[in-house]
Protein backbone atom coordinates (compact mmCIF):
# COMPACT_ATOMS: atom_id res chain seq x y z
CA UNK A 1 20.67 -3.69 37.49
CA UNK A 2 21.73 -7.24 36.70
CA UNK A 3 20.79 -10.35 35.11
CA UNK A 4 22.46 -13.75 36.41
CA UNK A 5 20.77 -17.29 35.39
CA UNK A 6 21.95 -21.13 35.46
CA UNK A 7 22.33 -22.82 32.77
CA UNK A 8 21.28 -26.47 32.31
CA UNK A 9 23.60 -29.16 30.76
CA UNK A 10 22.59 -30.29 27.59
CA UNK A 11 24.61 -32.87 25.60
CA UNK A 12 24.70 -32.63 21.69
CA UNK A 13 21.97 -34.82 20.86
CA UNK A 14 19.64 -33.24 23.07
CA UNK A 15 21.06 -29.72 21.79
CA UNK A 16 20.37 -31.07 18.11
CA UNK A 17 16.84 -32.12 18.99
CA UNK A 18 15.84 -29.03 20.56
CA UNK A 19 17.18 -26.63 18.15
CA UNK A 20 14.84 -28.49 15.52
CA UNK A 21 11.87 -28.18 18.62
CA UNK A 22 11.85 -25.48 20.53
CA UNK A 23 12.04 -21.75 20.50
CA UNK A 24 15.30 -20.23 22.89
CA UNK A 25 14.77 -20.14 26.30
CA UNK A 26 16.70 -17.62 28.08
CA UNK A 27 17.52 -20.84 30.73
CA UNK A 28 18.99 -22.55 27.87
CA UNK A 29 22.38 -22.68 26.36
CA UNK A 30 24.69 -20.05 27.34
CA UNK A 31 27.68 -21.08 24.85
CA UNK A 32 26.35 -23.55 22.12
CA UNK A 33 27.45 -26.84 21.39
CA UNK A 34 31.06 -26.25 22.29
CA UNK A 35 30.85 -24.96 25.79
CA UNK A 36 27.96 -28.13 27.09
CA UNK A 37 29.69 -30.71 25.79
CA UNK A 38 32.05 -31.05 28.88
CA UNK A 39 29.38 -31.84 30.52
CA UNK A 40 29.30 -29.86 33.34
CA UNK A 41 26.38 -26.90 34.05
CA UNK A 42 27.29 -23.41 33.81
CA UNK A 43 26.11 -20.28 35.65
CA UNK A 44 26.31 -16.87 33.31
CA UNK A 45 28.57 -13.78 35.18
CA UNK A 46 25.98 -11.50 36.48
CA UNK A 47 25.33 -8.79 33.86
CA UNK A 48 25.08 -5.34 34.18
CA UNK A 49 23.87 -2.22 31.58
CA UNK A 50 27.32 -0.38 30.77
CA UNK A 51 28.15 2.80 32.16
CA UNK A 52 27.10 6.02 30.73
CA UNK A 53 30.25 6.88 29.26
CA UNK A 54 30.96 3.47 27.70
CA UNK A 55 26.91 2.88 26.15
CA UNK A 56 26.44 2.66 22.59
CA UNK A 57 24.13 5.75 22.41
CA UNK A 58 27.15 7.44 23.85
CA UNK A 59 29.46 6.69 21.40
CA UNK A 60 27.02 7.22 18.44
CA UNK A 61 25.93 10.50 19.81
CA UNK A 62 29.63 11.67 19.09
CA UNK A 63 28.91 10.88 15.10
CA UNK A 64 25.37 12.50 15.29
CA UNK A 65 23.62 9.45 15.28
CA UNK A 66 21.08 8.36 17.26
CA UNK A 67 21.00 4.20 18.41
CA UNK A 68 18.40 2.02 19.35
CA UNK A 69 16.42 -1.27 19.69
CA UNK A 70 13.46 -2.31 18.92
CA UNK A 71 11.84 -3.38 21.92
CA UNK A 72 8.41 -5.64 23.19
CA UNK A 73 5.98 -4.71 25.55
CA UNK A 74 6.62 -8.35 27.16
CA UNK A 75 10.07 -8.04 27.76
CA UNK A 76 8.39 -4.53 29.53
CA UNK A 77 6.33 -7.04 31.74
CA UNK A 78 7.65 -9.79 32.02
CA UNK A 79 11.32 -8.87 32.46
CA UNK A 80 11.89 -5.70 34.13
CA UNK A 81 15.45 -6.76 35.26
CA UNK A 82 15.98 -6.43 31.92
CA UNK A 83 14.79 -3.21 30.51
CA UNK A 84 18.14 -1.09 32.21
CA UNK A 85 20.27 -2.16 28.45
CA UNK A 86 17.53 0.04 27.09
CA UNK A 87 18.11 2.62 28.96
CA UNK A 88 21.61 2.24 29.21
CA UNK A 89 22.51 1.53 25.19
CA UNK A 90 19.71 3.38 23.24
CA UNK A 91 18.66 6.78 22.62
CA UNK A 92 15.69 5.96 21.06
CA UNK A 93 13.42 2.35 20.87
CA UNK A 94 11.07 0.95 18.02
CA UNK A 95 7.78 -0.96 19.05
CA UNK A 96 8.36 -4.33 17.14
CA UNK A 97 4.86 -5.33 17.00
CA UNK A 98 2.64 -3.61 19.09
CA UNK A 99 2.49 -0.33 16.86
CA UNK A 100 1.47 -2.71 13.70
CA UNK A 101 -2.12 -2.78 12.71
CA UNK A 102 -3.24 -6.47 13.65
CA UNK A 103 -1.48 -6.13 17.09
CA UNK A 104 -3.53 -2.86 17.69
CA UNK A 105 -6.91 -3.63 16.05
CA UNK A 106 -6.63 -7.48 15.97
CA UNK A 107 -10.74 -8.33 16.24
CA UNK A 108 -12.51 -4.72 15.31
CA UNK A 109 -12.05 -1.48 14.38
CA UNK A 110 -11.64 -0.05 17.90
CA UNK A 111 -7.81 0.08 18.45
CA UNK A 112 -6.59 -0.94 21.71
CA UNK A 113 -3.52 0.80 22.44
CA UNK A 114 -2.54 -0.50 25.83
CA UNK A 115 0.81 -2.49 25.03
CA UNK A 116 1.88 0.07 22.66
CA UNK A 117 1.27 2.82 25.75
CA UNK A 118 3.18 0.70 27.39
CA UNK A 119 6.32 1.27 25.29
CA UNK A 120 6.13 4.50 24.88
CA UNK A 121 4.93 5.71 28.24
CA UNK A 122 8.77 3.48 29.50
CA UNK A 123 10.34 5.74 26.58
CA UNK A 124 9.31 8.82 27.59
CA UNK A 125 10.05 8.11 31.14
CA UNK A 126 13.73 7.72 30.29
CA UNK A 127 13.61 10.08 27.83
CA UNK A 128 14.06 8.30 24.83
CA UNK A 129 13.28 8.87 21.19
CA UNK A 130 9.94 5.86 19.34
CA UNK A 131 10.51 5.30 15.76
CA UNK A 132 6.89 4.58 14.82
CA UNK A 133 6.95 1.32 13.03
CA UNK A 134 4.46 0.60 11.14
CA UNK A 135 1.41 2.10 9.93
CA UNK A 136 1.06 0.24 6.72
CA UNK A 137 2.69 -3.44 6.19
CA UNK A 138 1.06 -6.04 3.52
CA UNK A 139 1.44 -8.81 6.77
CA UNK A 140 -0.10 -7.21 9.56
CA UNK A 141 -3.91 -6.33 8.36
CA UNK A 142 -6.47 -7.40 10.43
CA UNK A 143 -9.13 -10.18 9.26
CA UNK A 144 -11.74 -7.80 9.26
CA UNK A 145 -10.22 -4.97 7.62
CA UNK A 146 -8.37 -7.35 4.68
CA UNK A 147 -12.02 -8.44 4.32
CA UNK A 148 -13.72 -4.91 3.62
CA UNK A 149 -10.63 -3.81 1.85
CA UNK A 150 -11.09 -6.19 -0.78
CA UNK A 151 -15.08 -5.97 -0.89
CA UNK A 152 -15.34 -2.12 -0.64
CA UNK A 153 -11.53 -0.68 -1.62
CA UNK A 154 -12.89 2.03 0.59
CA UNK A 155 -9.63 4.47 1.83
CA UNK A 156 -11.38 5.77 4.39
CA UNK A 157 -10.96 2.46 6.47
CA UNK A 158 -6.98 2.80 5.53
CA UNK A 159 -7.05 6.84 6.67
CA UNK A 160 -9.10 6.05 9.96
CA UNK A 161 -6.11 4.13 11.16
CA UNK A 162 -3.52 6.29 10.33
CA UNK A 163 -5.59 8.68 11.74
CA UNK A 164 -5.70 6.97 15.37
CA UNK A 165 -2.62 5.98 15.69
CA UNK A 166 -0.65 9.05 14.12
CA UNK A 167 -2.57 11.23 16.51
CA UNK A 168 -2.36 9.42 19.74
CA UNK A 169 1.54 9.47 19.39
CA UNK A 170 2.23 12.69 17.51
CA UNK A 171 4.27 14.10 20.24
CA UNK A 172 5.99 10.84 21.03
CA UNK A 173 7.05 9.60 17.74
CA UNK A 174 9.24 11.87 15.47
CA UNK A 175 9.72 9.25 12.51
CA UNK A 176 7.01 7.09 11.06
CA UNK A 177 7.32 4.35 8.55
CA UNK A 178 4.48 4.67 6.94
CA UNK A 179 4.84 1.78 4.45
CA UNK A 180 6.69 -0.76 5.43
CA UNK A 181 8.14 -3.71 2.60
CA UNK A 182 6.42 -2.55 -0.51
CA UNK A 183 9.10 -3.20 -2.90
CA UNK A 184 9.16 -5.81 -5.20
CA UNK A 185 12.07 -6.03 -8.39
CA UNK A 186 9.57 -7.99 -10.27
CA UNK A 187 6.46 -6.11 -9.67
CA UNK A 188 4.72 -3.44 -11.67
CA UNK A 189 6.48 -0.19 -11.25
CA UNK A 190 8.49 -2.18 -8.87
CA UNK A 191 6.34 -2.57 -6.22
CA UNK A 192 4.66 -5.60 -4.26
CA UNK A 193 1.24 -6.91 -5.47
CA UNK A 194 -0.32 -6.76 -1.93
CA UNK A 195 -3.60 -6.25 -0.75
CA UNK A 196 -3.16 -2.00 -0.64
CA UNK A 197 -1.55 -1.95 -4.80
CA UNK A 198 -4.79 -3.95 -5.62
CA UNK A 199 -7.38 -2.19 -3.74
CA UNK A 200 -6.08 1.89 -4.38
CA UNK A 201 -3.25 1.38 -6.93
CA UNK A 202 0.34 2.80 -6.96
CA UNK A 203 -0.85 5.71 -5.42
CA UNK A 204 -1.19 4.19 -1.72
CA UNK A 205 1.66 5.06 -0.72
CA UNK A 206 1.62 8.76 -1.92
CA UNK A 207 -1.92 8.78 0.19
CA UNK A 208 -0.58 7.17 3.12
CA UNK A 209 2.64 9.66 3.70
CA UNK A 210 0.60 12.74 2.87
CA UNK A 211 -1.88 11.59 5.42
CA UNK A 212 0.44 10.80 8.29
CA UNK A 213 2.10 14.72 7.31
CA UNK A 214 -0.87 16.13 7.95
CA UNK A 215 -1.16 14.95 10.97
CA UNK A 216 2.08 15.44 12.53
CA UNK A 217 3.73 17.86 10.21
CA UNK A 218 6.69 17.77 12.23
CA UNK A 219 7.46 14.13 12.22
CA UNK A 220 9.59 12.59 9.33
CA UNK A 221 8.00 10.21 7.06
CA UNK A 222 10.03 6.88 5.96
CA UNK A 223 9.29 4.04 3.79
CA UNK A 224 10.93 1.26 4.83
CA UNK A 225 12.81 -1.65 3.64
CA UNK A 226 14.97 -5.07 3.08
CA UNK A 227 17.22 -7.11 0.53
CA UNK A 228 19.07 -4.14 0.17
CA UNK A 229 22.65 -5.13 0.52
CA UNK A 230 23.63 -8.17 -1.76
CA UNK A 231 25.14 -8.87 -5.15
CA UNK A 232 22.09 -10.80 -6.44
CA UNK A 233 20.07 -9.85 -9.37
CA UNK A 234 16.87 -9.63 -7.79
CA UNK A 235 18.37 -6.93 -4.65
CA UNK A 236 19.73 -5.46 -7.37
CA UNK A 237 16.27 -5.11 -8.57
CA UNK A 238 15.49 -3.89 -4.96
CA UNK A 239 17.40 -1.06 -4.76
CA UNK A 240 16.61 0.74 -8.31
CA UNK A 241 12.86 -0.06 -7.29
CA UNK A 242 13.20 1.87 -4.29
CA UNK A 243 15.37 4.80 -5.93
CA UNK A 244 12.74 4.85 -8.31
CA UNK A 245 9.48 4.87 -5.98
CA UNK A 246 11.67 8.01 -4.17
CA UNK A 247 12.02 9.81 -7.01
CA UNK A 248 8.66 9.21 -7.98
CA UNK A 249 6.87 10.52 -4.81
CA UNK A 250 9.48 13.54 -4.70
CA UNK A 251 8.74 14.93 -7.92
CA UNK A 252 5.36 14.93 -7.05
CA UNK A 253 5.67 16.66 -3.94
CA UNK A 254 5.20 14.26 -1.75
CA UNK A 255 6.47 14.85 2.28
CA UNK A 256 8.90 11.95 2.31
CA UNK A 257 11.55 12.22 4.56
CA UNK A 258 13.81 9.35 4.50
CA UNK A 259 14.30 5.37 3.49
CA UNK A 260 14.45 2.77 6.21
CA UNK A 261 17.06 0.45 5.59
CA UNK A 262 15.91 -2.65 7.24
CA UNK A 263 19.96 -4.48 7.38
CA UNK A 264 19.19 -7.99 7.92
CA UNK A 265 22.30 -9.09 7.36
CA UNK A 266 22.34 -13.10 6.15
CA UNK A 267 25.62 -14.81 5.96
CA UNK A 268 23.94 -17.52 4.14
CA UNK A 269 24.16 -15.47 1.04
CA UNK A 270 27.74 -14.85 1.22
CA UNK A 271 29.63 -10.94 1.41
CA UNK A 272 27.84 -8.03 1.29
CA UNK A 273 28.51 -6.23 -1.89
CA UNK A 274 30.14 -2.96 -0.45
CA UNK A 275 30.33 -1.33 -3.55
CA UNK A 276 26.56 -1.02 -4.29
CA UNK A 277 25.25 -0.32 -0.87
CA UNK A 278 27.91 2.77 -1.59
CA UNK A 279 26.07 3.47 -4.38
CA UNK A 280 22.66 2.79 -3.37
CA UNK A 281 23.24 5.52 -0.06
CA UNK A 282 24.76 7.56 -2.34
CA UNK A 283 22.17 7.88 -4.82
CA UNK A 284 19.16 8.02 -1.36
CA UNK A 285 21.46 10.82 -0.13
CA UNK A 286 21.46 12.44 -3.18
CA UNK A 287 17.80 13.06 -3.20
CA UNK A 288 18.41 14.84 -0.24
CA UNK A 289 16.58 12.09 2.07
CA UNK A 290 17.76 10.82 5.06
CA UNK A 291 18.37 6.98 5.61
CA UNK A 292 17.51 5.21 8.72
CA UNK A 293 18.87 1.58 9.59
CA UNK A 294 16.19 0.13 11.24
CA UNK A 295 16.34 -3.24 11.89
CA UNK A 296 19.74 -4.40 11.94
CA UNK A 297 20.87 -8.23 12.83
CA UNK A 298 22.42 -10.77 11.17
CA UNK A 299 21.29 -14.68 10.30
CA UNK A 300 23.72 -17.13 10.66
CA UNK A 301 24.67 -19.58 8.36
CA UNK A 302 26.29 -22.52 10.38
CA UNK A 303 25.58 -22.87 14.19
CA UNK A 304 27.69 -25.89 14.49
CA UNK A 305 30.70 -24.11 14.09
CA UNK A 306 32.75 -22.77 17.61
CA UNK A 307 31.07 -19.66 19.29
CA UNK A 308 34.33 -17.86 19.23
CA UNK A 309 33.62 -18.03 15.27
CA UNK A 310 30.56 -17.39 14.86
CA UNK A 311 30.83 -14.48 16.67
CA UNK A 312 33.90 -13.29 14.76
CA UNK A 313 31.52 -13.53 11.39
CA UNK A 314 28.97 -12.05 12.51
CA UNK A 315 30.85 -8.91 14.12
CA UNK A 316 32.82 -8.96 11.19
CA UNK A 317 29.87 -8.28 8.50
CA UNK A 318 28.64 -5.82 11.00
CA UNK A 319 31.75 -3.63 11.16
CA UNK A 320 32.54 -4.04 6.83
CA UNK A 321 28.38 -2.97 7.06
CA UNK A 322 28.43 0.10 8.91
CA UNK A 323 32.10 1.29 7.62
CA UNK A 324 30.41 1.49 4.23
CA UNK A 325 26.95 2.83 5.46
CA UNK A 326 28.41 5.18 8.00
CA UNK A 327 31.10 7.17 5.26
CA UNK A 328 27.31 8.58 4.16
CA UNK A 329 25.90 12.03 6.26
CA UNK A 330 22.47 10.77 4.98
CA UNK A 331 22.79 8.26 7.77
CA UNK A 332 21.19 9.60 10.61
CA UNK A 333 20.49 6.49 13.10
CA UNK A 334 20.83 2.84 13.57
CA UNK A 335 19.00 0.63 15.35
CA UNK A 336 19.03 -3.20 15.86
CA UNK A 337 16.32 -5.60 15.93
CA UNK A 338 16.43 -6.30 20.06
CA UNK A 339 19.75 -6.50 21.81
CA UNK A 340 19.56 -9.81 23.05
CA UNK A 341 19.42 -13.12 21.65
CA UNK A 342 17.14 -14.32 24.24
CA UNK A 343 14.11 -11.83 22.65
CA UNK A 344 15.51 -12.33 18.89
CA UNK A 345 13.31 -13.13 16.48
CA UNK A 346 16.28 -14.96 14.36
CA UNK A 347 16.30 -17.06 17.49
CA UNK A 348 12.64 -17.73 16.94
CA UNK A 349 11.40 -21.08 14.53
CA UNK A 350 9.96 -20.88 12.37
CA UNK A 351 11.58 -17.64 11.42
CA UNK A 352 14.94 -19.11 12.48
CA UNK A 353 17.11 -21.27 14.92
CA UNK A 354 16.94 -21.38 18.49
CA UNK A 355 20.44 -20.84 18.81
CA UNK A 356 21.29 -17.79 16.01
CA UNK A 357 23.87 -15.14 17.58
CA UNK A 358 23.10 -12.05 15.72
CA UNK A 359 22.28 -9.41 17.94
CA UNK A 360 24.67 -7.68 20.67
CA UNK A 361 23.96 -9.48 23.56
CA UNK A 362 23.71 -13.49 24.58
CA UNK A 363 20.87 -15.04 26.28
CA UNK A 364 21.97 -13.90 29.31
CA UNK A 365 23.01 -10.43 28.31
CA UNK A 366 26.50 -10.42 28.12
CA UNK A 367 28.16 -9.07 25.62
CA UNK A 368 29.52 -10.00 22.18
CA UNK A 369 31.85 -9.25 19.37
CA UNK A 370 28.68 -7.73 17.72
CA UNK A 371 28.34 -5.02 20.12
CA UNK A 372 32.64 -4.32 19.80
CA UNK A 373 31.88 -3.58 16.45
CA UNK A 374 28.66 -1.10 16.58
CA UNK A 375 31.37 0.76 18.78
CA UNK A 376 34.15 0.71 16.67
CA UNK A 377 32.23 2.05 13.65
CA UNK A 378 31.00 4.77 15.68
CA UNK A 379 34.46 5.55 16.65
């Protein structure tokens, strides 16, 4: 399976205007800025999945890890030439919206679960492992349950969709982030004021984990999270909130399994502080839990510079990432957040720029530094 696409010439004021306009195209731009403004069009090298022998699930599988992606039921549809890195790279995929609440039960309380099917229906066809992500997330609550939520704080509306969803893919899924973002350094007890803290209290996410046990007692239950790797007072904050809501729900008895360490990496804020992401696996690993990355990428802090050094920064905070993570056996997976640029959402306004590099493959799936590096820290 390949992928081979033209590129059109664009000259650096029409590259400037676009990146403030439009969202990456995966017929735009193969190099950035340095490689149009010769002038001349390019065509991309045809691209292929990598062997067996060479793929990243491969050489993860040799550290007891498990990699993966999160994927989209579009790229499913709309891009089947496509869908062979999946299968080539990853031993396991991550739904990146369509398992969320308001993608599944957008307009009522009838869930449609056709595009998540779709995902996992391709993953079990290839035999691949779903990270269920997410039953419970502050920004994906549909109107009409945000509305009787905060008239009625009645759980059962909360339990009936954990209840649909956990059971339709019990024997697909084998982790489940139940709660997705809700830390906050400056919040009571440390966590967010959303919608679920205000309607049941701290004890939410307690409810929500035993819940999803119940139902599939043999899946592992993760709450999962971001801001976790920085020297800045309020991560700081972060990560003793989230040590703290562990040991919480532990002592009580609670079925949690693991954290989900989000790892969007920003080189807008500068090094990652090595030292306490050491100490913050450390003291997760010590509660005998397992840590997942989840959602690993990294947002770039000057596009303007040559690819060749972009790419070298972005690899770079990858590799001094994982060294760190990776010296921990709580580790058990990584995954990135999509493998190529052209389905990224740091390549999407207004979340970010049309032309960020911080996933493993370009627009038109070749590879980068970024994916060097995942392999060298597997070893």
């Amino acid at each position: 399976m390949k992928v081979s696409r033209t590129v059109p010439t664009l000259d650096r004021r029409q590259f400037l205007s676009a990146g403030l306009t439009s969202v990456a195209s995966p017929l735009l731009l193969a190099g950035g800025v340095h490689a149009q403004e010769n002038g001349s069009a390019q065509t991309a090298q045809e691209a292929y999945p990598p062997a067996a022998n060479d793929a990243l699930r491969f050489s993860a599988s040799r550290r007891g890890l498990r990699f993966g992606s999160a994927i989209r039921s579009d790229i499913l549809r709309q891009s089947p030439e496509e869908t062979g890195f999946f299968v080539a790279e990853c031993s396991s995929i991550t739904p990146e919206w369509e398992m969320k609440w308001n993608s599944m039960a957008y307009s009522s309380e009838q869930h449609d679960f056709s595009d998540c099917d779709l995902i996992v229906d391709f993953a079990r066809r290839h035999g691949l492992a779903v990270r269920g992500h997410t039953l419970l997330w502050h920004q994906a609550i549909p109107d009409w349950a945000l509305q009787r939520i905060e008239e009625t704080q009645d759980w059962s509306i909360i339990a009936n969709h954990i209840q649909a969803v956990v059971s339709r893919y019990e024997d697909a899924v084998d982790e489940w982030d139940v709660v997705n973002e809700p830390i906050d350094a400056y919040g009571p007890d440390g966590l967010r004021e959303n919608l679920f803290l205000r309607a049941y209290g701290r004890d939410y996410i307690e409810m929500a984990i035993r819940l999803a046990h119940e139902i599939a007692p043999d899946a592992r239950m993760f709450i999962n999270d971001y801001s976790l790797e920085y020297e800045y007072p309020e991560e700081h904050g972060r990560r003793l909130a989230l040590i703290g809501l562990a040991e919480r729900l532990l002592s009580r008895g609670v079925p949690l399994g693991g954290i989900g360490v989000q790892a969007h990496l920003d080189l807008r804020k500068g090094t990652i502080s090595e030292s306490d992401i050491d100490a913050f696996f450390s003291a997760i690993g010590s509660l005998g839990l397992d840590i997942a990355i989840t959602e690993l990428d990294v947002r770039e802090s000057d596009i303007l510079l040559p690819i060749e050094e972009r790419d070298r920064m972005v690899s770079a905070t990858v590799k001094r990432y994982l060294d760190v993570a990776l010296a921990h056996p709580a580790v058990t997976s990584v995954s990135t957040w999509g493998l190529s640029d052209a389905h990224s959402w740091l390549a999407q306004p207004p979340q970010g720029h049309p032309w960020n590099r911080g996933v493993l493959y370009d627009q038109y799936w070749q590879a980068k530094p970024m994916r060097t590096a995942l392999s060298q820290a597997f070893g």
